[in-house]
C-alpha atoms as a PDB file:
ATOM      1  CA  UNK A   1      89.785 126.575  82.218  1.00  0.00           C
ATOM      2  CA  UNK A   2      91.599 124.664  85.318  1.00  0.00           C
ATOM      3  CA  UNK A   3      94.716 123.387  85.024  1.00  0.00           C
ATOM      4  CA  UNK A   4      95.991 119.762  85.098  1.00  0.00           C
ATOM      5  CA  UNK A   5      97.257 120.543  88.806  1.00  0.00           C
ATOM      6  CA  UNK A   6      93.775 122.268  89.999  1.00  0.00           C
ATOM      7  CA  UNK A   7      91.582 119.401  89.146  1.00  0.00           C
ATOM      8  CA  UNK A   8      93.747 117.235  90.913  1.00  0.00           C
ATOM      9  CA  UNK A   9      93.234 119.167  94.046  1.00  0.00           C
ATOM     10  CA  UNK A  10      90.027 119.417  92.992  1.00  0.00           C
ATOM     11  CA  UNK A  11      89.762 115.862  92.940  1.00  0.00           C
ATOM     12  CA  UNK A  12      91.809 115.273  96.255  1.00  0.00           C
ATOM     13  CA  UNK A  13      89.722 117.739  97.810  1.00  0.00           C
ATOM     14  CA  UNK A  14      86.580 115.760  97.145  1.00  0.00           C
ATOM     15  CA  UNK A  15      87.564 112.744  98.397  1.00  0.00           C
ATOM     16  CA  UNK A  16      88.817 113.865 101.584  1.00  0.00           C
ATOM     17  CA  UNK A  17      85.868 115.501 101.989  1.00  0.00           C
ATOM     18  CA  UNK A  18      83.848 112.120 101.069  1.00  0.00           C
ATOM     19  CA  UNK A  19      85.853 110.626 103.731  1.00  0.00           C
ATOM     20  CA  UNK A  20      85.687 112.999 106.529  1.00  0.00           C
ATOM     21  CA  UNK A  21      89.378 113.622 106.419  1.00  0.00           C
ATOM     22  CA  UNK A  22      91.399 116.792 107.519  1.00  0.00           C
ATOM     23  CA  UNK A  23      94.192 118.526 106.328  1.00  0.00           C
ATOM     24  CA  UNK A  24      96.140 117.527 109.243  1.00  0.00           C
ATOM     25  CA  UNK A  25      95.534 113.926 109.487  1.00  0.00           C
ATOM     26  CA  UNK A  26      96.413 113.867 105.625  1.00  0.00           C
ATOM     27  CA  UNK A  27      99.385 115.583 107.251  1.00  0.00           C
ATOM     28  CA  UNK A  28     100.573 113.521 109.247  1.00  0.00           C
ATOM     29  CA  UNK A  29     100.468 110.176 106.876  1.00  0.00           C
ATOM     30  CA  UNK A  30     102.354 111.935 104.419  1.00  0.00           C
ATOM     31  CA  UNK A  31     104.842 113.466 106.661  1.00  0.00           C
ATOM     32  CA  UNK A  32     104.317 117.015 105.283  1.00  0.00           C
ATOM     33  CA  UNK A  33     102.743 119.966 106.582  1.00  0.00           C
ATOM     34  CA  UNK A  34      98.922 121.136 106.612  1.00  0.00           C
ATOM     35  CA  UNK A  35      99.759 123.854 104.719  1.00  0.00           C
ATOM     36  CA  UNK A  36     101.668 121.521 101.716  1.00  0.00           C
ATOM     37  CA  UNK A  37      98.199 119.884 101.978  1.00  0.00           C
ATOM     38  CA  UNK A  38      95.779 122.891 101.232  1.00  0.00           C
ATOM     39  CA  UNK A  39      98.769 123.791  98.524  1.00  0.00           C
ATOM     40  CA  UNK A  40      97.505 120.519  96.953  1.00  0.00           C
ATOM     41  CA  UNK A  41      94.109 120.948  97.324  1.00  0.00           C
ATOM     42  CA  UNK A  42      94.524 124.343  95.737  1.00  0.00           C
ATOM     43  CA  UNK A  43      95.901 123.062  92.697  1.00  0.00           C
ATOM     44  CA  UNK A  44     100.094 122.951  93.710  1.00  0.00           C
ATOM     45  CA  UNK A  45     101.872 119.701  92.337  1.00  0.00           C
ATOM     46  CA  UNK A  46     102.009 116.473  94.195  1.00  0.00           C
ATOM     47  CA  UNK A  47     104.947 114.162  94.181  1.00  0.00           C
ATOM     48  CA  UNK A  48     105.065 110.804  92.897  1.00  0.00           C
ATOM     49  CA  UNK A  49     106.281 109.591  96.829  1.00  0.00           C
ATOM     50  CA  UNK A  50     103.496 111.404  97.906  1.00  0.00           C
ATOM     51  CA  UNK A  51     100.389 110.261  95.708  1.00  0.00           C
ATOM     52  CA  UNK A  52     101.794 106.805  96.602  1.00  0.00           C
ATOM     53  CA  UNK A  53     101.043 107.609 100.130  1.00  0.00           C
ATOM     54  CA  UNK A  54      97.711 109.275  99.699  1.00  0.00           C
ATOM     55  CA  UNK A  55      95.606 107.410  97.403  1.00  0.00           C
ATOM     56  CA  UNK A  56      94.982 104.250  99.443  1.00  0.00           C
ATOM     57  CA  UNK A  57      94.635 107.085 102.444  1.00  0.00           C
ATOM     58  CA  UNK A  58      91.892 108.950 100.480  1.00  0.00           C
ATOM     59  CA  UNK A  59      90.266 105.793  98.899  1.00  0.00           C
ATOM     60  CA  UNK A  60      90.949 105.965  95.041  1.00  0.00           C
ATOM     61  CA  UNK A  61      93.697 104.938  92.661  1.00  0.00           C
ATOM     62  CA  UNK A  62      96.652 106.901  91.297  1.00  0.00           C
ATOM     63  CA  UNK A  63      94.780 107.029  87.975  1.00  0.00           C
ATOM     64  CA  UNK A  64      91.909 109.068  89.716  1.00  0.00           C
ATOM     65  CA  UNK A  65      94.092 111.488  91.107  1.00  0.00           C
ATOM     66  CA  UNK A  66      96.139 111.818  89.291  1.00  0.00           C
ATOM     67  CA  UNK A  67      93.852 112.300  85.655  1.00  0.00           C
ATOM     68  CA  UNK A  68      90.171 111.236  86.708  1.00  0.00           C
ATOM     69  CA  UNK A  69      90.248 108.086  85.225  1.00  0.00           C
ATOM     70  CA  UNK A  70      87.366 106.377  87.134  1.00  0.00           C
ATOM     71  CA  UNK A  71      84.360 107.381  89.163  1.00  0.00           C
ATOM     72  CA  UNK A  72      84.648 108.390  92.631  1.00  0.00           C
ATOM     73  CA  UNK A  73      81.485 106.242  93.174  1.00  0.00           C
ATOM     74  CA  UNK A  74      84.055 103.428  92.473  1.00  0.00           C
ATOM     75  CA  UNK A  75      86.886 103.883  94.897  1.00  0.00           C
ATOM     76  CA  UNK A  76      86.775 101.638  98.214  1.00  0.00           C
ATOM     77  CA  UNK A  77      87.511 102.851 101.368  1.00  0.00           C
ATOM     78  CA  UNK A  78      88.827  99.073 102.228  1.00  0.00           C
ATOM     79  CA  UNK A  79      92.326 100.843 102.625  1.00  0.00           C
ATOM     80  CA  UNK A  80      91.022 103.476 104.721  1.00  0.00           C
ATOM     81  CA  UNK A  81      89.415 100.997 107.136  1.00  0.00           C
ATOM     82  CA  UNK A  82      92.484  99.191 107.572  1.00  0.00           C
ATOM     83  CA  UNK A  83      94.459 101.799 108.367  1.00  0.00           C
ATOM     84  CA  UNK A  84      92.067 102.715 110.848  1.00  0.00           C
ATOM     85  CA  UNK A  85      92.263  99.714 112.988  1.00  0.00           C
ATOM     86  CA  UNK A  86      96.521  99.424 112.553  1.00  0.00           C
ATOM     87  CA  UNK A  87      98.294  99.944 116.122  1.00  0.00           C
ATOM     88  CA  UNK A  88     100.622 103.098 116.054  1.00  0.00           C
ATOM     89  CA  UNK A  89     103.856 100.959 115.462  1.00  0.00           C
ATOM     90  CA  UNK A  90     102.348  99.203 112.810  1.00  0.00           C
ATOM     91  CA  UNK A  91     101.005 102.104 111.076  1.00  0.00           C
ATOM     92  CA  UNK A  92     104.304 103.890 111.337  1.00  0.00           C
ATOM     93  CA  UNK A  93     105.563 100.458 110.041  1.00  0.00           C
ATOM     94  CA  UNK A  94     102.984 100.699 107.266  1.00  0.00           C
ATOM     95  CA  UNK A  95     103.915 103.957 106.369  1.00  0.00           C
ATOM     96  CA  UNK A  96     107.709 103.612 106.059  1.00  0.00           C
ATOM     97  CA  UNK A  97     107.286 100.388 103.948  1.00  0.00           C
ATOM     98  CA  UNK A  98     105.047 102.760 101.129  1.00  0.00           C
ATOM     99  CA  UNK A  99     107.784 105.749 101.504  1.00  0.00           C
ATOM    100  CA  UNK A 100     110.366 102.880 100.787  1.00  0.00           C
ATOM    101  CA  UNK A 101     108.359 101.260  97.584  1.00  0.00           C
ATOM    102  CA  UNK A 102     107.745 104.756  96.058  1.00  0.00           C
ATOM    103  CA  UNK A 103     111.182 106.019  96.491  1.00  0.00           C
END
């Protein structure tokens, strides 16, 4: 029987798949390595300041990653898109403005 920490990475593994994303762009938003990233997606803990980062990244709530408490048919990859089209500065912006909020 998997643990609570493998079907998250379970879960986080899915996603990214779902939206086309690598271990290394996950990576880099979260400001930790690829290999802290396939540690996840083999069923290591994630961090509160960390889910906080990925989930709008990956296209689902805390609540799905965390326990699977929705469908992944119902995420929205609205985040995702909008990350997509930020400049560099404002992305890095972006990204130290959710590291401040979760911390």
């Amino acid at each position: 029987m998997p643990t609570i920490n493998e079907n998250r990475g379970h879960r986080l593994r899915e996603l990214m798949d779902a939206q086309g994303l690598e271990n290394k762009a996950l990576a880099q938003v979260t400001g930790k390595s690829t290999s802290t990233v396939t540690q996840w997606k083999n069923g290591y803990e994630i961090h509160t300041e960390d889910i906080v980062v990925i989930c709008p990244v990956i296209g689902c709530s805390a609540d799905y990653l965390l326990l699977g408490h929705e469908s992944a048919s119902e995420r929205t990859t609205e985040a995702h898109q909008l990350i997509e089209g930020l400049s560099s500065t404002d992305y890095q912006a972006v990204l130290h403005l959710l590291r401040r909020l979760s911390g």
